[in-house]
C-alpha atoms as a PDB file:
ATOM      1  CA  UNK A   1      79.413 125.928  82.462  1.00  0.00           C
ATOM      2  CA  UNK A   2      76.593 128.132  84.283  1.00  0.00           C
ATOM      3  CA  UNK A   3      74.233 126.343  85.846  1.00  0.00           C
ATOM      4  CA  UNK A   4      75.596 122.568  85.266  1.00  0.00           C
ATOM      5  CA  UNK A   5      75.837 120.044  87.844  1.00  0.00           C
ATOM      6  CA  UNK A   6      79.509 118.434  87.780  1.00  0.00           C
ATOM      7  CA  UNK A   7      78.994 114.327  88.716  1.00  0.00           C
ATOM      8  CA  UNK A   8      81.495 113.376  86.504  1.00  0.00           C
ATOM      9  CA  UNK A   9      84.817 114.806  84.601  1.00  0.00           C
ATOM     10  CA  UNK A  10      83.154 113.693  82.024  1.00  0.00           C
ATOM     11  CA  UNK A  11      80.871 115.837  82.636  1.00  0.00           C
ATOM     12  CA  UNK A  12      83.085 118.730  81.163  1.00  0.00           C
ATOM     13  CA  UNK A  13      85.196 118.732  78.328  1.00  0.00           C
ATOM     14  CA  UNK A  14      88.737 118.887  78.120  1.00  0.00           C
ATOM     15  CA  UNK A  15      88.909 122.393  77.173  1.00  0.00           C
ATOM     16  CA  UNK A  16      86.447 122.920  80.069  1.00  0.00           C
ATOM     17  CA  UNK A  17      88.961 121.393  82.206  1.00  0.00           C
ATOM     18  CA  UNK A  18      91.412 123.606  81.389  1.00  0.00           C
ATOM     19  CA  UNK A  19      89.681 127.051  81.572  1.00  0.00           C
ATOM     20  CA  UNK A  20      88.852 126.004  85.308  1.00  0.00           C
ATOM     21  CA  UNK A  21      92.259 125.151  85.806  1.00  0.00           C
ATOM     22  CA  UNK A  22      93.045 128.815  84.393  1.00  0.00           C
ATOM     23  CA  UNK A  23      90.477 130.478  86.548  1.00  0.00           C
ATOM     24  CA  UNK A  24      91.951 128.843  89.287  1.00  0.00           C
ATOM     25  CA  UNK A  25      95.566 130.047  88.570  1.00  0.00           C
ATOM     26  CA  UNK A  26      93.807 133.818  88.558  1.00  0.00           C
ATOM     27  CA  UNK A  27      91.873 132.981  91.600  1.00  0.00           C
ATOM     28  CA  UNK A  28      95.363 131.960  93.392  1.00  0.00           C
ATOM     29  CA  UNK A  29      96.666 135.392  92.744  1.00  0.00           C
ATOM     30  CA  UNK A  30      93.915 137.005  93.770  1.00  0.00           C
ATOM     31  CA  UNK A  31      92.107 134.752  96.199  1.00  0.00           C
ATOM     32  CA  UNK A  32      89.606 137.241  98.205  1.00  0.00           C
ATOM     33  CA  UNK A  33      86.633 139.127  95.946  1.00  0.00           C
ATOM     34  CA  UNK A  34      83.118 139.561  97.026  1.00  0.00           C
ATOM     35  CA  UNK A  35      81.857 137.972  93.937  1.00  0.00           C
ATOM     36  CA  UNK A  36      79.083 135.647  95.213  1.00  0.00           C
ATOM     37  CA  UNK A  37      78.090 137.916  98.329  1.00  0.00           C
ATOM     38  CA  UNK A  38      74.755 137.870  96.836  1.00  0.00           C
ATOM     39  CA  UNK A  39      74.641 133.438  96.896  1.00  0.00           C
ATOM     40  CA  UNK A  40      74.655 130.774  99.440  1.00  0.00           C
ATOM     41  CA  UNK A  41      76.414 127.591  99.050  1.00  0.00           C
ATOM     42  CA  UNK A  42      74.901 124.574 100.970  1.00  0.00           C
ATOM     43  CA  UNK A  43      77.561 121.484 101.684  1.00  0.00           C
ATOM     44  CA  UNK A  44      75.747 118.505 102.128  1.00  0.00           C
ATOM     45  CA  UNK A  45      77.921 115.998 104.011  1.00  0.00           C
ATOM     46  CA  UNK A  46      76.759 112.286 104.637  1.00  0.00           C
ATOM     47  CA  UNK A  47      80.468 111.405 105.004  1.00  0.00           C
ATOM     48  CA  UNK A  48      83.014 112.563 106.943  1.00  0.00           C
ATOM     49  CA  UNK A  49      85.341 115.034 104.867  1.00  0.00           C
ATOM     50  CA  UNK A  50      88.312 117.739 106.476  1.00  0.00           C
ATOM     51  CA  UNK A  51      90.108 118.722 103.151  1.00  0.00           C
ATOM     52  CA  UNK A  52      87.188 118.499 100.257  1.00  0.00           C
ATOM     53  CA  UNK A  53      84.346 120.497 102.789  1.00  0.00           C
ATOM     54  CA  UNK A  54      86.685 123.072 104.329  1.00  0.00           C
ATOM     55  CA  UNK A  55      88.349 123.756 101.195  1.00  0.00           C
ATOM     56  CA  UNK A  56      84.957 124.414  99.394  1.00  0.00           C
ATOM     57  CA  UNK A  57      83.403 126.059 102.312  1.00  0.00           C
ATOM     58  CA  UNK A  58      87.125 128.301 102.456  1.00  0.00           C
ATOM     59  CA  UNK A  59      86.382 128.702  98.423  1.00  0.00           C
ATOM     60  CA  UNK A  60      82.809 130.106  99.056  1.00  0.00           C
ATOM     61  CA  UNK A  61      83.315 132.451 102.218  1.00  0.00           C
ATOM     62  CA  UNK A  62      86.693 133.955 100.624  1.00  0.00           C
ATOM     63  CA  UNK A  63      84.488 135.062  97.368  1.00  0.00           C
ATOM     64  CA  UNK A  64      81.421 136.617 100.319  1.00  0.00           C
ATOM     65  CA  UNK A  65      79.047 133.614  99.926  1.00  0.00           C
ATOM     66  CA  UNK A  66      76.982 132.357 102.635  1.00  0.00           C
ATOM     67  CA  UNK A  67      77.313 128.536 103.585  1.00  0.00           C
ATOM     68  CA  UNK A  68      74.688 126.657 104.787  1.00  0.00           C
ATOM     69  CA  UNK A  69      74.904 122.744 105.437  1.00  0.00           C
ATOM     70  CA  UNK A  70      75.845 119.737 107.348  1.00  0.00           C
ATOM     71  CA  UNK A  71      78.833 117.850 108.439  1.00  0.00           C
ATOM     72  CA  UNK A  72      77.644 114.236 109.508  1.00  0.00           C
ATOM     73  CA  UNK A  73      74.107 113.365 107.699  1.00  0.00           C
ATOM     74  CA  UNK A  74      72.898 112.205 112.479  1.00  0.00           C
ATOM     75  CA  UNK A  75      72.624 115.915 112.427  1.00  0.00           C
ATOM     76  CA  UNK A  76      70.046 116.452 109.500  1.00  0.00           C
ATOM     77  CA  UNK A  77      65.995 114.459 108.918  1.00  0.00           C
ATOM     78  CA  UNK A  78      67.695 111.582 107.502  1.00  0.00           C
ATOM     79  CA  UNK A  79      68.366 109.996 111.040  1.00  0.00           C
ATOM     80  CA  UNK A  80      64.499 110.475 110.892  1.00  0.00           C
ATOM     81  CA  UNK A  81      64.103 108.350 107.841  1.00  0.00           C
ATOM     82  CA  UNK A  82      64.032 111.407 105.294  1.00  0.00           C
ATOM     83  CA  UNK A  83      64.864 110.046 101.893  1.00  0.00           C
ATOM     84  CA  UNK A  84      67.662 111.270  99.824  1.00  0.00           C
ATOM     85  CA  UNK A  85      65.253 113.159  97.269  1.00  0.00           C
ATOM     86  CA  UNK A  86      63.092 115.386  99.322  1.00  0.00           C
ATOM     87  CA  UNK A  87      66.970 116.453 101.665  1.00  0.00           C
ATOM     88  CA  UNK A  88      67.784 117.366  97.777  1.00  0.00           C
ATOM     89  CA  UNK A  89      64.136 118.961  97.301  1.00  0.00           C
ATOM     90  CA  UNK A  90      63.876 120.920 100.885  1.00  0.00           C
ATOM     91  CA  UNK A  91      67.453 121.966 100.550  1.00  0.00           C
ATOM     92  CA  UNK A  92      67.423 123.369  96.861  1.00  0.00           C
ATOM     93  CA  UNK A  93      64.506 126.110  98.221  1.00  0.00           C
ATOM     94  CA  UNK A  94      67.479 127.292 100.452  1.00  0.00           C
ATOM     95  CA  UNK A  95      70.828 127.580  98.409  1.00  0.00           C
ATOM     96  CA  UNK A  96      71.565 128.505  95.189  1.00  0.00           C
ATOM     97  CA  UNK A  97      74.302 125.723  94.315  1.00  0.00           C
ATOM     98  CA  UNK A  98      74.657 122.166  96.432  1.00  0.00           C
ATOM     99  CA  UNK A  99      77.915 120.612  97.282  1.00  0.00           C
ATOM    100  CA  UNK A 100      77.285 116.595  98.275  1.00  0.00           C
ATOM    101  CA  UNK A 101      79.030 113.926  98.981  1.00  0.00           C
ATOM    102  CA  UNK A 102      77.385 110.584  99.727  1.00  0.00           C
ATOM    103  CA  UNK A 103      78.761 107.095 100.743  1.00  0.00           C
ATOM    104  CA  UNK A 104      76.567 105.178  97.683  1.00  0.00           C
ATOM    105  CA  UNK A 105      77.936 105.235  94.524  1.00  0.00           C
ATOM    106  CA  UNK A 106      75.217 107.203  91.828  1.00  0.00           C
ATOM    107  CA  UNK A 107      73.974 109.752  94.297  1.00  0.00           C
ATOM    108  CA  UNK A 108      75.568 112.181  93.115  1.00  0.00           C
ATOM    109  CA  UNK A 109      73.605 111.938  90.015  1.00  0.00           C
ATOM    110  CA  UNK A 110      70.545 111.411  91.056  1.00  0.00           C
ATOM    111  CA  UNK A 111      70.841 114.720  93.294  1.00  0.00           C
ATOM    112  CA  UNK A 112      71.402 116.207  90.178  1.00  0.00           C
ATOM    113  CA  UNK A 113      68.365 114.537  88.022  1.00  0.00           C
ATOM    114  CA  UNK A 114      66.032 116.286  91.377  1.00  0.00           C
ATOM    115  CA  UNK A 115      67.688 119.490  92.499  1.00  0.00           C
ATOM    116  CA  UNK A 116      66.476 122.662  91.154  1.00  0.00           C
ATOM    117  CA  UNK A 117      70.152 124.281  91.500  1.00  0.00           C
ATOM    118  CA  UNK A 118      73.496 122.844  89.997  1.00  0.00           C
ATOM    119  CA  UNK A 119      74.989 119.774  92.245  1.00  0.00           C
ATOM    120  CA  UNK A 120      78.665 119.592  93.110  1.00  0.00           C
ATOM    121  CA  UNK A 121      80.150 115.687  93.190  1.00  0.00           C
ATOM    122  CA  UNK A 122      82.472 116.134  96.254  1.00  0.00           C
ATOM    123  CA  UNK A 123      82.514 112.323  96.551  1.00  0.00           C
ATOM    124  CA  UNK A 124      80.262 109.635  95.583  1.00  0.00           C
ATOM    125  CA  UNK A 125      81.038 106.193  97.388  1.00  0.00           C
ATOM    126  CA  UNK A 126      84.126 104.434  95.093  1.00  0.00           C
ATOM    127  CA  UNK A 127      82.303 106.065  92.191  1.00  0.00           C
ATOM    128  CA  UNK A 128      83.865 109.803  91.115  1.00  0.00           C
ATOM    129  CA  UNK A 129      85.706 112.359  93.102  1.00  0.00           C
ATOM    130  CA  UNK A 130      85.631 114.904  90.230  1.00  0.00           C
ATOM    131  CA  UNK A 131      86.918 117.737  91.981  1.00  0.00           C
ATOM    132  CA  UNK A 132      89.766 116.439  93.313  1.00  0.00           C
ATOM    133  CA  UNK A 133      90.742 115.270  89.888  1.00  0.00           C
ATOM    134  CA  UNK A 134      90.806 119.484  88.548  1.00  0.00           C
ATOM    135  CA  UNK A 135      92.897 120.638  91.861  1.00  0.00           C
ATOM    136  CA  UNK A 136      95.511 116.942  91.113  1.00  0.00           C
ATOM    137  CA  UNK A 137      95.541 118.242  87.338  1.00  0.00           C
ATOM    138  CA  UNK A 138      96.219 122.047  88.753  1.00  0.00           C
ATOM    139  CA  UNK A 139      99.067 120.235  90.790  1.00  0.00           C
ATOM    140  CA  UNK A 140     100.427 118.447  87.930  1.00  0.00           C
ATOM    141  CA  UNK A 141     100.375 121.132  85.686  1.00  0.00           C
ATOM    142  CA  UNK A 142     101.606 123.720  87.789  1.00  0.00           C
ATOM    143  CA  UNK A 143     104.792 121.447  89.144  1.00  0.00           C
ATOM    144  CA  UNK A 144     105.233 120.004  85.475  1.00  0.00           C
ATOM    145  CA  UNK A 145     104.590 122.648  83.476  1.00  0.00           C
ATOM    146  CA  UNK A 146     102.279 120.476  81.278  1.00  0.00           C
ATOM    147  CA  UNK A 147      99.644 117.334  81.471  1.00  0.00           C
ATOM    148  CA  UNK A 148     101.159 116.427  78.288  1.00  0.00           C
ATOM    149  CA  UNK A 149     103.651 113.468  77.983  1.00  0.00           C
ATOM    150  CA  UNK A 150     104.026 112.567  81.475  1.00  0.00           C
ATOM    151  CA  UNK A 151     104.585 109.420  83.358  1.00  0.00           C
ATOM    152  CA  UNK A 152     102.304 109.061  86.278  1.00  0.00           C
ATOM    153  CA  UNK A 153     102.321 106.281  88.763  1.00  0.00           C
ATOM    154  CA  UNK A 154      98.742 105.294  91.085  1.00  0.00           C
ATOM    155  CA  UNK A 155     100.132 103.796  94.262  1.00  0.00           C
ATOM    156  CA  UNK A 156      97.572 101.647  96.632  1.00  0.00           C
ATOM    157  CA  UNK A 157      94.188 101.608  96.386  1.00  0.00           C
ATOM    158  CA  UNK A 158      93.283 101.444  92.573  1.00  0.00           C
ATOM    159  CA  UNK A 159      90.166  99.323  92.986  1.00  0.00           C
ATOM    160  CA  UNK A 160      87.868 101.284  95.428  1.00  0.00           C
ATOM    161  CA  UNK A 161      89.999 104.875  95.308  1.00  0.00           C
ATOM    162  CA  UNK A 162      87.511 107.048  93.423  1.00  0.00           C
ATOM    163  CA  UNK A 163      90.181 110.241  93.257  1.00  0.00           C
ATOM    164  CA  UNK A 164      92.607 107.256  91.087  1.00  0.00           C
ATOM    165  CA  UNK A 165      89.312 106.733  89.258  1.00  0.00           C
ATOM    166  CA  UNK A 166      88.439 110.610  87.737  1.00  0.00           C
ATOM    167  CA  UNK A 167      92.083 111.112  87.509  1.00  0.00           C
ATOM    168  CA  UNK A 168      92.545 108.268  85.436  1.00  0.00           C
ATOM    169  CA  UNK A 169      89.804 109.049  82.852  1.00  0.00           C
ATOM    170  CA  UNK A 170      90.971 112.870  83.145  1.00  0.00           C
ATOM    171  CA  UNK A 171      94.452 112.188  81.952  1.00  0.00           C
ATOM    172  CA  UNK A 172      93.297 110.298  78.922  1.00  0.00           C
ATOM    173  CA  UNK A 173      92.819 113.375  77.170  1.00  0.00           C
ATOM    174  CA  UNK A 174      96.135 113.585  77.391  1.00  0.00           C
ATOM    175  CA  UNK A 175      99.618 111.131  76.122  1.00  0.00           C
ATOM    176  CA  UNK A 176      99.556 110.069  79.344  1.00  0.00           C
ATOM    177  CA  UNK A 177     101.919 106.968  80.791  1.00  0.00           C
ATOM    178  CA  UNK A 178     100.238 105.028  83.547  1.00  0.00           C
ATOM    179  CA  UNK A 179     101.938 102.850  86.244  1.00  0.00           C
ATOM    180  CA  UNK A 180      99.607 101.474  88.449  1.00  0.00           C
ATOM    181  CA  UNK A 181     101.384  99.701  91.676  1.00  0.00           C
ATOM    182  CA  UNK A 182      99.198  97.815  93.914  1.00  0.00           C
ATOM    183  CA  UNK A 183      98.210  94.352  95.597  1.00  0.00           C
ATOM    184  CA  UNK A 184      96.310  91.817  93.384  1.00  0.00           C
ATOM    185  CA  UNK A 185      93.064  92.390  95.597  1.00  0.00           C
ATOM    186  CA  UNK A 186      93.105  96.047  94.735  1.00  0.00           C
ATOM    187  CA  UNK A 187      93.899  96.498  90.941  1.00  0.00           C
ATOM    188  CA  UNK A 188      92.049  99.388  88.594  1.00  0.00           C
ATOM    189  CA  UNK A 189      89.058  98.168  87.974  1.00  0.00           C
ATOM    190  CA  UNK A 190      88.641  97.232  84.288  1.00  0.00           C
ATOM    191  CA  UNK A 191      85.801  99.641  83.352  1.00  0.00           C
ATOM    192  CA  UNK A 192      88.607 102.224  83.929  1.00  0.00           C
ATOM    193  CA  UNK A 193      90.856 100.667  82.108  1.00  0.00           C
ATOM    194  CA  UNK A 194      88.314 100.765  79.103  1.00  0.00           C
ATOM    195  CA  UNK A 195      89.440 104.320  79.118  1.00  0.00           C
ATOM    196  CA  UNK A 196      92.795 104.273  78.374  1.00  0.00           C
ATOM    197  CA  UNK A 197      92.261 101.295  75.486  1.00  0.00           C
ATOM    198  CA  UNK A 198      90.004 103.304  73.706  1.00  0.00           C
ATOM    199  CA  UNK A 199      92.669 106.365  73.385  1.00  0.00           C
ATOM    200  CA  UNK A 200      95.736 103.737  72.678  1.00  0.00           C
ATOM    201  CA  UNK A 201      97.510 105.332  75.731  1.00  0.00           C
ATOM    202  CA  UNK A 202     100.211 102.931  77.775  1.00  0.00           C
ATOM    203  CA  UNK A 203      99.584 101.294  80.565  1.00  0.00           C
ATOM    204  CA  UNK A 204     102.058  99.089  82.730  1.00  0.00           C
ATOM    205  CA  UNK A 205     100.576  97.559  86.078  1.00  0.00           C
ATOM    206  CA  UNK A 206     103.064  96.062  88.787  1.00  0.00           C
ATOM    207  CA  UNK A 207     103.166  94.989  92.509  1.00  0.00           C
ATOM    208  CA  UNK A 208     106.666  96.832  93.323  1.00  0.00           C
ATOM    209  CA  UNK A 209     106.743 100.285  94.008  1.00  0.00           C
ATOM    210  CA  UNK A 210     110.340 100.677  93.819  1.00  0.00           C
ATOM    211  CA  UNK A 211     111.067  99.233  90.316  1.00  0.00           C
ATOM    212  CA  UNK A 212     108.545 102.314  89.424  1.00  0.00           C
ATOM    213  CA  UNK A 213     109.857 105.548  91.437  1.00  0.00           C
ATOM    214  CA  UNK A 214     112.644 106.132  88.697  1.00  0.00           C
ATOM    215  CA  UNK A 215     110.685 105.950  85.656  1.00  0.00           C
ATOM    216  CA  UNK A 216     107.470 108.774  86.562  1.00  0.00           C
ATOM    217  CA  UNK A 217     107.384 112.515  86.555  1.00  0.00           C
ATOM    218  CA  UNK A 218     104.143 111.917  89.047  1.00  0.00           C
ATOM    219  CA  UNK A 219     104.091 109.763  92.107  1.00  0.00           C
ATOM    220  CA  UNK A 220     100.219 109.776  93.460  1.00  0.00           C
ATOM    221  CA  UNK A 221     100.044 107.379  96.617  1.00  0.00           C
ATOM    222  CA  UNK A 222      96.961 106.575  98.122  1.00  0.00           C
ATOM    223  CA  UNK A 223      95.403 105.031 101.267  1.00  0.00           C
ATOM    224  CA  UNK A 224      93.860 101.568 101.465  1.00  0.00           C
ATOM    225  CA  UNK A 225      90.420 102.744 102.586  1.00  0.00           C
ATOM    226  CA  UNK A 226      89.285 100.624 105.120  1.00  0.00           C
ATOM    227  CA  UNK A 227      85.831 101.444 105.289  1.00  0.00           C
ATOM    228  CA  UNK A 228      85.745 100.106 101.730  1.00  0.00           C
ATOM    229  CA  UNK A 229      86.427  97.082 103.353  1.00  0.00           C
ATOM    230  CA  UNK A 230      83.329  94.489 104.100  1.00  0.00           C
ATOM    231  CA  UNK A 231      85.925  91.985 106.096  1.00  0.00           C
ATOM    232  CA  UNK A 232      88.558  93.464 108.611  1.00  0.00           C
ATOM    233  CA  UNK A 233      90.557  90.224 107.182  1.00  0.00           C
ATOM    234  CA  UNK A 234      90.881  91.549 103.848  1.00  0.00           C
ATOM    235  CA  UNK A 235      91.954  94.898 104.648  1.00  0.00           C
ATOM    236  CA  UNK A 236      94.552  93.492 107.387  1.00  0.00           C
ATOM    237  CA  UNK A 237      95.725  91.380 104.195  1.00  0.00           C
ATOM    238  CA  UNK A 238      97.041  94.826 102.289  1.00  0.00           C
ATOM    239  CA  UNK A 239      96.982  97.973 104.643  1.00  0.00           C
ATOM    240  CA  UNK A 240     100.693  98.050 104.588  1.00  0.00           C
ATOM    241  CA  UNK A 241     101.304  97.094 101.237  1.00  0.00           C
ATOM    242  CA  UNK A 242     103.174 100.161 100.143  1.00  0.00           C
ATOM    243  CA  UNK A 243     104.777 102.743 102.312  1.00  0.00           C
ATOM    244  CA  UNK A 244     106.766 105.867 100.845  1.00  0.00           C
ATOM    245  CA  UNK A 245     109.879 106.874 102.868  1.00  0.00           C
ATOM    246  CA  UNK A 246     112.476 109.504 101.993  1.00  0.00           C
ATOM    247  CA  UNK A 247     115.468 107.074 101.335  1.00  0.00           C
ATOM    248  CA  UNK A 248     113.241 105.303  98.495  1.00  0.00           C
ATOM    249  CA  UNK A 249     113.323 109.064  96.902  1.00  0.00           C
ATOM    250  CA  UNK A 250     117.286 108.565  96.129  1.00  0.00           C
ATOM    251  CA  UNK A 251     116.764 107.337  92.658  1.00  0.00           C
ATOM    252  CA  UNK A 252     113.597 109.486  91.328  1.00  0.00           C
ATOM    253  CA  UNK A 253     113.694 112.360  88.759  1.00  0.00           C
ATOM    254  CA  UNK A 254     114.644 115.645  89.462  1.00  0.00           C
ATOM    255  CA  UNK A 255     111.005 116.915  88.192  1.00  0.00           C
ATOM    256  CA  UNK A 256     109.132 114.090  90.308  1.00  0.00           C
ATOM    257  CA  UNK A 257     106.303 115.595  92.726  1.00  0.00           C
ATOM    258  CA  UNK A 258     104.624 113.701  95.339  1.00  0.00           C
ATOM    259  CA  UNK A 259     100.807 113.547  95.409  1.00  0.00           C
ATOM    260  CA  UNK A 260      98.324 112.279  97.596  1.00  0.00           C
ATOM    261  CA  UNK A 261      94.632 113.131  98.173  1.00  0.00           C
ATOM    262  CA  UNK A 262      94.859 112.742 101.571  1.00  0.00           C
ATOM    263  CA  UNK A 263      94.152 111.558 104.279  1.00  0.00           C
ATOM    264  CA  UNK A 264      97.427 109.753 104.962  1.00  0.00           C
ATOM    265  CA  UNK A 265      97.457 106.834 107.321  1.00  0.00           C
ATOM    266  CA  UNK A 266     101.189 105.477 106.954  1.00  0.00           C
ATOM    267  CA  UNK A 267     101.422 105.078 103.715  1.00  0.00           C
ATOM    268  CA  UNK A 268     103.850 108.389 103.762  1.00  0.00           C
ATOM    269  CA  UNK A 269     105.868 108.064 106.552  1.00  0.00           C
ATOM    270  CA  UNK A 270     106.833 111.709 107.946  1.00  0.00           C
ATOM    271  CA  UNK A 271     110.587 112.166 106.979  1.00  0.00           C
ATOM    272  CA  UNK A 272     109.162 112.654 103.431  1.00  0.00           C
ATOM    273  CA  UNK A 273     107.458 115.719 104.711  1.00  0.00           C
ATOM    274  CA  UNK A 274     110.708 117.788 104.205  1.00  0.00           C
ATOM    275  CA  UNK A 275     111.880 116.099 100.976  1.00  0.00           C
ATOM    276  CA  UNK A 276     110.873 118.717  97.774  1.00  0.00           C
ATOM    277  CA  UNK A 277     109.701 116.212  96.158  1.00  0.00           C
ATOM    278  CA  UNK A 278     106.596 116.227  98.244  1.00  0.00           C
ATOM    279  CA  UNK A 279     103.742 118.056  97.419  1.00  0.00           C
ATOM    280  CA  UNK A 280     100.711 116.724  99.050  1.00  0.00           C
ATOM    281  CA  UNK A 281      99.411 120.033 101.408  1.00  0.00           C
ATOM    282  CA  UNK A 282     100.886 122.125  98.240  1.00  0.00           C
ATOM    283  CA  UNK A 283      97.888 120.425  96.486  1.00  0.00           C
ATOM    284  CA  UNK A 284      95.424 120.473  99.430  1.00  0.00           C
ATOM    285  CA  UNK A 285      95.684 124.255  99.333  1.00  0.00           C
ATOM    286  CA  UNK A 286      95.129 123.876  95.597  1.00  0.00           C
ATOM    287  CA  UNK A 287      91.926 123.273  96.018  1.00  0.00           C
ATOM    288  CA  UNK A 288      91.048 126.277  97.559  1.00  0.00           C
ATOM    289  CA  UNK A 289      91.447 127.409  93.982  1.00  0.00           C
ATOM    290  CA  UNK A 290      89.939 125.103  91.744  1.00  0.00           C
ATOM    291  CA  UNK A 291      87.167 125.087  94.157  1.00  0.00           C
ATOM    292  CA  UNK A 292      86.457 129.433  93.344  1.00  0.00           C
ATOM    293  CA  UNK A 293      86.782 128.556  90.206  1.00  0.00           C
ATOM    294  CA  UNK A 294      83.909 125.989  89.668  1.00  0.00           C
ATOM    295  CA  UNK A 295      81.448 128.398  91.809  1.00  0.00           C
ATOM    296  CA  UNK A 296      82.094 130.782  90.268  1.00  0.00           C
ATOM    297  CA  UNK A 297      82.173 129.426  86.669  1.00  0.00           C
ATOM    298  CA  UNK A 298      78.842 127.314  87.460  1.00  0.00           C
ATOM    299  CA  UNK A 299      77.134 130.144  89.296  1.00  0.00           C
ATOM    300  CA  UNK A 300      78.011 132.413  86.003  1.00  0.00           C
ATOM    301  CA  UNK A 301      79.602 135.217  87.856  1.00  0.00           C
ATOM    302  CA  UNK A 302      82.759 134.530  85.632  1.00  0.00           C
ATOM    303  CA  UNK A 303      82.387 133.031  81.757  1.00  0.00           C
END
């Protein structure tokens, strides 16, 4: 994995995926080492992000890297015009690996195709999230004990959620069972489901959430993104089409963990909070890991 750009999961193979996801489990138990003192990490933010940028930035500084970067793209040359390409080209002289994420789908990649260091995907428009897809499969494997023969349900917004996306194509490396609950307007797009035909994996897609909660091991809800959203109609159609409280938790499986890739808006209301079953910060924190674990891997301080 030195010096490869991650875009996509695809990017990585499956037995890729899972020696991150065992670096990470070493990394949790032994989360501070001054293995990158000698690198700088630059986080290039065009759109607002808490969880994904502090969590990398948390990754970098605990293993002594510097971090360079910005937060809101009004504070860097492209408020001056600058085009996409020569940020990537100025900012590559300056850091040694770049962390991105960009509102248009397929920047990511074409970072990648112009930077002279590895690029990091942390978000590209409804495209990939592919990052959040390794910490969700750390979750999942470290509440399950497997990613093997699981039931998984993808609650909300299937159509422009790019975390329900990478997940999705992830977990067809494995005998995965898919549920995917959501409004009409906001189904998985097809080209995902192309996926899961080609591996002869099961797929069952429904409007009712409840029918559902009994049958899955994983229960990952989602936000409808509302600056998806062209018209404020459309998203006042479905914002509340689905909202998780702690009595609708009566019938689920023992094993059943609650995932979300947060932010929540109310989809989650906050009596769930203190239910077991819920595992959403659990993961957050999770990322901190995953996170050391593709710096270091891709900036070959660790095979």
């Amino acid at each position: 994995m030195k010096n490869r750009s991650l875009i996509s999961i695809n990017d990585f193979t499956r037995a890729e995926h899972i020696r991150i996801l065992e670096l990470a489990g070493a990394f949790e138990n032994n989360p501070r080492q001054r293995i990158l003192q000698d690198y700088v990490v630059a986080t290039l933010f065009f759109e607002p992000s808490t969880r994904t940028r502090l969590s990398f930035e948390s990754a970098a500084t605990r293993l002594g890297a510097k971090v360079i970067g910005f937060t809101d793209s009004s504070s860097s040359s492209v408020q001056k015009g600058e085009s996409l390409r020569d940020t990537i080209l100025t900012v590559s002289n300056y850091c040694d690996i770049i962390v991105m994420r960009h509102p248009r789908e397929g920047s990511a990649r074409f970072a990648s195709e112009v930077a002279k260091v590895p690029v990091i995907n942390a978000g590209d428009g409804a495209n990939q999230h592919p990052t959040q897809t390794l910490l969700d499969m750390y979750s999942i494997r470290k509440t399950q004990g497997s990613l093997d023969n699981l039931n998984i349900a993808f609650v909300g917004d299937l159509k422009y959620g790019r975390t329900v996306h990478s997940l999705v194509q992830a977990l067809c490396h494995y005998n995965t069972t898919f549920h995917f609950v959501s409004p009409l307007e906001l189904k998985l797009p097809s080209a995902v489901k192309i996926d899961i035909k080609q591996r002869n994996l099961v797929y069952h897609q429904s409007t009712d959430l409840l029918e559902v909660i009994p049958k899955v091991d994983i229960l990952y809800m989602t936000r409808i993104q509302k600056e998806r959203f062209s018209d404020p109609l459309d998203y006042e159609k479905v914002k509340n089409a689905y909202i998780l409280n702690n009595q609708m938790l009566d019938a689920a499986k023992p094993n059943l963990k609650i995932l979300h890739p947060l932010p929540r808006v109310n989809e989650i209301t906050t009596d769930v909070d203190g239910n077991p079953k819920a595992y959403y910060f659990t993961q957050a924190l999770n990322g901190v890991f995953v996170r050391q674990a593709l710096l270091a891997s891709i900036l070959g301080v660790v095979d």
